[in-house]
PDB file of N, CA and C in Angstrom:
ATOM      1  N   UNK A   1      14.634  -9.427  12.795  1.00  0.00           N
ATOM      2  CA  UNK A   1      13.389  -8.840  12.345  1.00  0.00           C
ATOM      3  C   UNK A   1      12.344  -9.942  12.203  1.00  0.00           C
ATOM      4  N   UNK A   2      11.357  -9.930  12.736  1.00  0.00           N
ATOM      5  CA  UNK A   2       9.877 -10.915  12.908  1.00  0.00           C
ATOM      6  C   UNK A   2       9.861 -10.840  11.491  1.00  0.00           C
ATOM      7  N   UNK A   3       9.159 -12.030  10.451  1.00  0.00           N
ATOM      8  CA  UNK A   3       8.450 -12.075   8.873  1.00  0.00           C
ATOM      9  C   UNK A   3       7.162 -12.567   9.474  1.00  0.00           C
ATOM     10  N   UNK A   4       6.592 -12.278   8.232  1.00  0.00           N
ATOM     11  CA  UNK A   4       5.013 -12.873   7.994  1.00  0.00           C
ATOM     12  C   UNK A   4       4.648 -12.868   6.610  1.00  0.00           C
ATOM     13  N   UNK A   5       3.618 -13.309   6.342  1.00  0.00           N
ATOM     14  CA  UNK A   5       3.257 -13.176   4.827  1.00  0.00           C
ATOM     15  C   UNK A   5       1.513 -12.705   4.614  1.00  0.00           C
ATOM     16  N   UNK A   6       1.536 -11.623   3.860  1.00  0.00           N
ATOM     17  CA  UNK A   6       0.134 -11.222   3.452  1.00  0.00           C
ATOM     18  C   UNK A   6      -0.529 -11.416   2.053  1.00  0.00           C
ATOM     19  N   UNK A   7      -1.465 -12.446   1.702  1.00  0.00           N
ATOM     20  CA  UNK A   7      -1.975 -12.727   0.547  1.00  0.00           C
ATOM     21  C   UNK A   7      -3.279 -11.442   0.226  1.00  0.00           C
ATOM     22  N   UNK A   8      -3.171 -10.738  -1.105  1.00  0.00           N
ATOM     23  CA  UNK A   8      -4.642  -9.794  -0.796  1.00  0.00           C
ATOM     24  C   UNK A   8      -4.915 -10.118  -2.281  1.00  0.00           C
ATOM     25  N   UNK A   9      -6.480  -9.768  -2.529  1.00  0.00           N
ATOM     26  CA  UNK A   9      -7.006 -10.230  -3.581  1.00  0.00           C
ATOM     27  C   UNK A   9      -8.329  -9.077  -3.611  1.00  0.00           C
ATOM     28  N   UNK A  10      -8.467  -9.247  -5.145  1.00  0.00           N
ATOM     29  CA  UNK A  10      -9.378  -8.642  -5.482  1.00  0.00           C
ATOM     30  C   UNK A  10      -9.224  -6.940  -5.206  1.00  0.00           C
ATOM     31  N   UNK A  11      -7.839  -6.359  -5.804  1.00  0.00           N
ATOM     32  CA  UNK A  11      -7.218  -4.962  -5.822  1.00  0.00           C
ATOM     33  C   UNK A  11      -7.723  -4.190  -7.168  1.00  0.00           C
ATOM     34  N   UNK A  12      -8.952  -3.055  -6.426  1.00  0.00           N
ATOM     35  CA  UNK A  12      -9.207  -1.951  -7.213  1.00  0.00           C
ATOM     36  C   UNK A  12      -8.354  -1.094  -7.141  1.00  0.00           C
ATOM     37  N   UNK A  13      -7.668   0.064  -8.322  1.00  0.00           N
ATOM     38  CA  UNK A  13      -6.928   1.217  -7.574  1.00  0.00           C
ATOM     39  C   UNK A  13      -7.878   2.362  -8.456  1.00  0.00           C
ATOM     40  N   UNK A  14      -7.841   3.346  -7.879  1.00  0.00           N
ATOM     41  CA  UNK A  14      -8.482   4.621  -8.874  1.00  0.00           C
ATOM     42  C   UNK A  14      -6.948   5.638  -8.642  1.00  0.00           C
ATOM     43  N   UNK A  15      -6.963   6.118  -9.687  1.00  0.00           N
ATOM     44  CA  UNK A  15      -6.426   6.805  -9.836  1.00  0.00           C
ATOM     45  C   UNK A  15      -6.228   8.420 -10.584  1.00  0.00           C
ATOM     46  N   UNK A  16      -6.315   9.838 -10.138  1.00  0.00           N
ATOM     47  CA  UNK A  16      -6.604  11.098 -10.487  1.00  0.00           C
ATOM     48  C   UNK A  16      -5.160  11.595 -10.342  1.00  0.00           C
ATOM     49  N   UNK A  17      -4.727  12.167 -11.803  1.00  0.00           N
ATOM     50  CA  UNK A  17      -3.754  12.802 -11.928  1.00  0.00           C
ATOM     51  C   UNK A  17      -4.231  14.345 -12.070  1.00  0.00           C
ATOM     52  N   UNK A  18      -3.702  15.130 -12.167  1.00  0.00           N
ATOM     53  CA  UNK A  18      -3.939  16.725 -12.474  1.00  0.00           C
ATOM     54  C   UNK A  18      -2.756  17.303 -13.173  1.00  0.00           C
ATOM     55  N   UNK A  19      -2.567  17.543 -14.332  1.00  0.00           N
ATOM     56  CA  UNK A  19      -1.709  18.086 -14.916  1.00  0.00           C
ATOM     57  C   UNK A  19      -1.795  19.600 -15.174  1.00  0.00           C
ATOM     58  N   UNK A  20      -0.743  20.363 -15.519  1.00  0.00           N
ATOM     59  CA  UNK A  20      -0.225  21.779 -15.626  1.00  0.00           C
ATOM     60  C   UNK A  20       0.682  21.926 -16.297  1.00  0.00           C
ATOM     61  N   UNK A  21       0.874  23.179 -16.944  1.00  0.00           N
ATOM     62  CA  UNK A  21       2.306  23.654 -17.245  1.00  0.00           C
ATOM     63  C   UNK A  21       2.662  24.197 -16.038  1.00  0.00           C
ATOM     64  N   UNK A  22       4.288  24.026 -16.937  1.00  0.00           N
ATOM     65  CA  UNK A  22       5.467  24.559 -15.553  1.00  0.00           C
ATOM     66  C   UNK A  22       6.503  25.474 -16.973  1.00  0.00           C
ATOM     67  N   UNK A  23       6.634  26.639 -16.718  1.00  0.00           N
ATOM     68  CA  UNK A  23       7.373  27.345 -17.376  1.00  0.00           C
ATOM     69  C   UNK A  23       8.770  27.146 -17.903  1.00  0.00           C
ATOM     70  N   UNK A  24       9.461  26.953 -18.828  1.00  0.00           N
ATOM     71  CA  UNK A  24      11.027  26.562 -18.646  1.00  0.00           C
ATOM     72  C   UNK A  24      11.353  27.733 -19.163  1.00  0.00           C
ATOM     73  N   UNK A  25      13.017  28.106 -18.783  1.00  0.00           N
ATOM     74  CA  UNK A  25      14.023  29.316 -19.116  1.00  0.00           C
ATOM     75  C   UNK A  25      13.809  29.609 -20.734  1.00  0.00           C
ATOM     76  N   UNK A  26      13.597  28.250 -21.602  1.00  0.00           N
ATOM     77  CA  UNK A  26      13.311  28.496 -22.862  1.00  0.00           C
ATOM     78  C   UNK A  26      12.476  29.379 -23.259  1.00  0.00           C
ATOM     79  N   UNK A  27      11.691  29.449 -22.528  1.00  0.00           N
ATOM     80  CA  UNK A  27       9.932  29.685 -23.005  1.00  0.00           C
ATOM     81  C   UNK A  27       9.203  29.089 -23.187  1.00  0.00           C
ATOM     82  N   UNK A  28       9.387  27.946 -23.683  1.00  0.00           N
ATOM     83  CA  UNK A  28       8.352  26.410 -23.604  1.00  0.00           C
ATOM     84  C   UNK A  28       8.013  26.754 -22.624  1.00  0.00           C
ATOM     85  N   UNK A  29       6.553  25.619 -22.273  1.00  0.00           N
ATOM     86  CA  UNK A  29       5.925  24.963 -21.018  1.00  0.00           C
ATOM     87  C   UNK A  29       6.434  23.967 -21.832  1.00  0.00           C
ATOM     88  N   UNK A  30       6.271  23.317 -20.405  1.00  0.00           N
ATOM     89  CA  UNK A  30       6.400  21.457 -19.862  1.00  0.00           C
ATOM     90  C   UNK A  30       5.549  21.735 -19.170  1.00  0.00           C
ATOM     91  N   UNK A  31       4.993  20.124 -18.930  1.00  0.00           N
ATOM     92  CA  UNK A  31       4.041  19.209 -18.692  1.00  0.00           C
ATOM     93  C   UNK A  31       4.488  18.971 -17.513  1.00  0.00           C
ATOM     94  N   UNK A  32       3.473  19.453 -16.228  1.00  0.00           N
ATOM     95  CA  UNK A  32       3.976  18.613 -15.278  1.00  0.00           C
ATOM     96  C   UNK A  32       2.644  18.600 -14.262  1.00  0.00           C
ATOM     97  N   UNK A  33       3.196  16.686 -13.333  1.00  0.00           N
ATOM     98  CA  UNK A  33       2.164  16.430 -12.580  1.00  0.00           C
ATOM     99  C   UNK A  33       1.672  17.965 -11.060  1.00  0.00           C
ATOM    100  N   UNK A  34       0.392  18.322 -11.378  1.00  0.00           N
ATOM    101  CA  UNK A  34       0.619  18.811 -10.321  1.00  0.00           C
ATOM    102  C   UNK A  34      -0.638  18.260  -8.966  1.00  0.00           C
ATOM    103  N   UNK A  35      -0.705  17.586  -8.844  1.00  0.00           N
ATOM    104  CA  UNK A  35      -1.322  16.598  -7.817  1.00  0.00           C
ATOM    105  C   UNK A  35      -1.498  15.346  -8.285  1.00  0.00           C
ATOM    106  N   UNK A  36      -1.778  14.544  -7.490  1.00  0.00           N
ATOM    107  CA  UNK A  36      -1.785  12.896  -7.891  1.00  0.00           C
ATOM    108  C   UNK A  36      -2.269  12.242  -6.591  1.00  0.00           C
ATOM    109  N   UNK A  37      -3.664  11.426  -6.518  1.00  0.00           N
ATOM    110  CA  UNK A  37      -4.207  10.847  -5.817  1.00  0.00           C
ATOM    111  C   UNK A  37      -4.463   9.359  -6.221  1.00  0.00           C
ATOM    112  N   UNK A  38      -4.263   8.305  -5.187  1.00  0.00           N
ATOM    113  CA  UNK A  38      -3.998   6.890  -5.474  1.00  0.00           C
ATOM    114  C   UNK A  38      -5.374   6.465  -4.443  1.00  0.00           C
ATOM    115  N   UNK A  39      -6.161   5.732  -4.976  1.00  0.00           N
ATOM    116  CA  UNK A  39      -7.075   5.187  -3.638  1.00  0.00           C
ATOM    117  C   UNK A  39      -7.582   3.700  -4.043  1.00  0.00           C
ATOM    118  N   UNK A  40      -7.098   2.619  -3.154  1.00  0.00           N
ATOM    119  CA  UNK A  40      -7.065   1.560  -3.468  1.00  0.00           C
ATOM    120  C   UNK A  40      -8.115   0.939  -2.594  1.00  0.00           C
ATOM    121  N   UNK A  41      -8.990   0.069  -2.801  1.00  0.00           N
ATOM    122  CA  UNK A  41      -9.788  -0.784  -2.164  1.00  0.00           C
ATOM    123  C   UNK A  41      -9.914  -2.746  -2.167  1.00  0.00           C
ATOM    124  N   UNK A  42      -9.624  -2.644  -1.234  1.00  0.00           N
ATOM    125  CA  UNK A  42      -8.541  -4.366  -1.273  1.00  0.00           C
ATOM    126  C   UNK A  42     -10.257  -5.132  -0.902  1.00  0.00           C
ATOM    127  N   UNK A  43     -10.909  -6.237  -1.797  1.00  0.00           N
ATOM    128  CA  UNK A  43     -11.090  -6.893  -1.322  1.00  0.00           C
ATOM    129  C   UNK A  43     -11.232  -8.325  -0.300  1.00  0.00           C
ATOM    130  N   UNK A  44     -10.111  -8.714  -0.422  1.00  0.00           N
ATOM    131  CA  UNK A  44      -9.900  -9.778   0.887  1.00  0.00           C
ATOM    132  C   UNK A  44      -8.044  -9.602   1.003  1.00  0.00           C
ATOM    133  N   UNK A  45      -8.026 -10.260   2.352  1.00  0.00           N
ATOM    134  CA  UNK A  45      -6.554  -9.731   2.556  1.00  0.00           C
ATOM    135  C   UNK A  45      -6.601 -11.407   3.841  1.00  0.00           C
ATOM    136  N   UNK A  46      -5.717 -12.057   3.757  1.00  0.00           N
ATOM    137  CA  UNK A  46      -4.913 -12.809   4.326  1.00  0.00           C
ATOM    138  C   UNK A  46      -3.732 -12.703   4.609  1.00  0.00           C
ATOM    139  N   UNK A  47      -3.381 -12.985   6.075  1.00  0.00           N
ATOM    140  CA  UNK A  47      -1.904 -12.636   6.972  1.00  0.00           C
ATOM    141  C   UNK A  47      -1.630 -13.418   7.687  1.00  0.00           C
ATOM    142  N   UNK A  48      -0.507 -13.773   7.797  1.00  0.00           N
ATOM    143  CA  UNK A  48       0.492 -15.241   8.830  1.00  0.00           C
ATOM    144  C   UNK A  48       1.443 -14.426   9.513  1.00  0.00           C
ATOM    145  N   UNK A  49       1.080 -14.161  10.930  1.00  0.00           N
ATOM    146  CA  UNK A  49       2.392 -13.493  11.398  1.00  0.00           C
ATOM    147  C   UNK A  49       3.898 -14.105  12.421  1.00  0.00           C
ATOM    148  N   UNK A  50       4.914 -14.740  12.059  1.00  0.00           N
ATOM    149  CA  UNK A  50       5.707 -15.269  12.925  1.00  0.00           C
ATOM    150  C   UNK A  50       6.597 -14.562  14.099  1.00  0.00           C
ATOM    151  N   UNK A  51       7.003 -15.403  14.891  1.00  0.00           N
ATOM    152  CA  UNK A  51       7.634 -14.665  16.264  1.00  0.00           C
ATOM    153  C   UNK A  51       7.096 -13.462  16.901  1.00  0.00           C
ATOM    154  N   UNK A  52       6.093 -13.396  17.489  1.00  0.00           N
ATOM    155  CA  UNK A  52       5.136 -12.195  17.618  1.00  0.00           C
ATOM    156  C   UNK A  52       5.297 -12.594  19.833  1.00  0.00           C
ATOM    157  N   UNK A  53       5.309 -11.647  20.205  1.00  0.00           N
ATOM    158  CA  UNK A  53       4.881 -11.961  21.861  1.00  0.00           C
ATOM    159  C   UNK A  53       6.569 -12.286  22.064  1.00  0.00           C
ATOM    160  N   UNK A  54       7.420 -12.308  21.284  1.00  0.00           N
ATOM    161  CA  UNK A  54       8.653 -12.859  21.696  1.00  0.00           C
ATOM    162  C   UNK A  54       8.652 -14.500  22.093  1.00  0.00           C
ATOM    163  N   UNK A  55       8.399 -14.812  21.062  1.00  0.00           N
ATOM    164  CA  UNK A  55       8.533 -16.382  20.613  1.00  0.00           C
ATOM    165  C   UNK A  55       7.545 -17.116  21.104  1.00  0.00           C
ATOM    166  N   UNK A  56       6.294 -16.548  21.753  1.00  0.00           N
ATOM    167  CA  UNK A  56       4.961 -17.484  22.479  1.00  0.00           C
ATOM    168  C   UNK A  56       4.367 -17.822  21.240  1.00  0.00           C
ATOM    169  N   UNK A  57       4.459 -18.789  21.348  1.00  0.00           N
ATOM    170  CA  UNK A  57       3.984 -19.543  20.102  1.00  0.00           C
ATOM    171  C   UNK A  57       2.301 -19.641  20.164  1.00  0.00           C
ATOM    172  N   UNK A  58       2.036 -19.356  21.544  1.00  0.00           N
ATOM    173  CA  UNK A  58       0.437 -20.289  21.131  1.00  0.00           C
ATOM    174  C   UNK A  58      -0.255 -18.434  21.244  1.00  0.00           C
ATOM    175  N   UNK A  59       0.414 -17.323  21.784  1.00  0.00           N
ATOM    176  CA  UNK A  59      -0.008 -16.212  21.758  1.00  0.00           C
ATOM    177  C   UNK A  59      -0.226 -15.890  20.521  1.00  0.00           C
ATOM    178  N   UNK A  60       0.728 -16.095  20.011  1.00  0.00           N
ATOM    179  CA  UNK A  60       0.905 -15.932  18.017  1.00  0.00           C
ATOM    180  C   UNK A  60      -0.076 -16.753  17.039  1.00  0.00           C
ATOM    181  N   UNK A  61      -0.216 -17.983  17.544  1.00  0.00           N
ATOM    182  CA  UNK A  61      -1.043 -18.592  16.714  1.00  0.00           C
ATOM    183  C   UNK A  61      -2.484 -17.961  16.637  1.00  0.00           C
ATOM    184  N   UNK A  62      -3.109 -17.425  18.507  1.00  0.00           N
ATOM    185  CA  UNK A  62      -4.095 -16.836  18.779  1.00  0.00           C
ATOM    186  C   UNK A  62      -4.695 -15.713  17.577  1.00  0.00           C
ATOM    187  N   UNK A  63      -3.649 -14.554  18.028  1.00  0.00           N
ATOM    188  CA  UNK A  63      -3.518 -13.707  17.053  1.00  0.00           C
ATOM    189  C   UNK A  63      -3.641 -13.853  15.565  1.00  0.00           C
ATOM    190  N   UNK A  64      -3.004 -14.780  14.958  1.00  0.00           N
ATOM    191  CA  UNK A  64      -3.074 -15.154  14.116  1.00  0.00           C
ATOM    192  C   UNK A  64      -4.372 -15.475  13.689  1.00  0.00           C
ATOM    193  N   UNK A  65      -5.132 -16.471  14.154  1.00  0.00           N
ATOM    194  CA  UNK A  65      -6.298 -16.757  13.857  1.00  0.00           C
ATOM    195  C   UNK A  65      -7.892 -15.786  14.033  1.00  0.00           C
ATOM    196  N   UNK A  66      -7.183 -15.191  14.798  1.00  0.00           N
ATOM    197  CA  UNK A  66      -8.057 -14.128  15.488  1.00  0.00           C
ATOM    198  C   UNK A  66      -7.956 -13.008  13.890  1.00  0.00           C
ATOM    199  N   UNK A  67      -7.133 -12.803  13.144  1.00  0.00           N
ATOM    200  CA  UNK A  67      -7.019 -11.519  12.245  1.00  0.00           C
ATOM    201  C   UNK A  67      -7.167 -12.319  11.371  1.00  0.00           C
TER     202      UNK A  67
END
């Protein structure tokens, strides 16, 4: 399996839950999630990718520098 490593910085997340009851056999309600939205906005992101092209090293470095 190819590795690489990704440094990211400057991570907003928002996050919207929606809650509900959910009926139980008891008769209680419980509490439960009923939607859930995650939306994250990455300000900078750095990546090193190794063995890429099947070992062309200078293809990889390209790439590399290029992203």
């Amino acid at each position: 399996m190819d590795r690489g490593c990704t440094s990211l910085g400057d991570i907003n997340a928002t996050v919207t839950l929606t809650l509900g009851r959910e009926p139980r056999p008891d008769g209680e309600d419980a509490l439960a999630c009923k939607d859930l939205h995650i939306q994250f906005q990455i300000g900078s992101a750095v990546m090193h990718l190794d063995n890429l092209f099947d070992g062309d090293d200078q293809l990889g470095k390209s790439l590399t520098a290029l992203l």
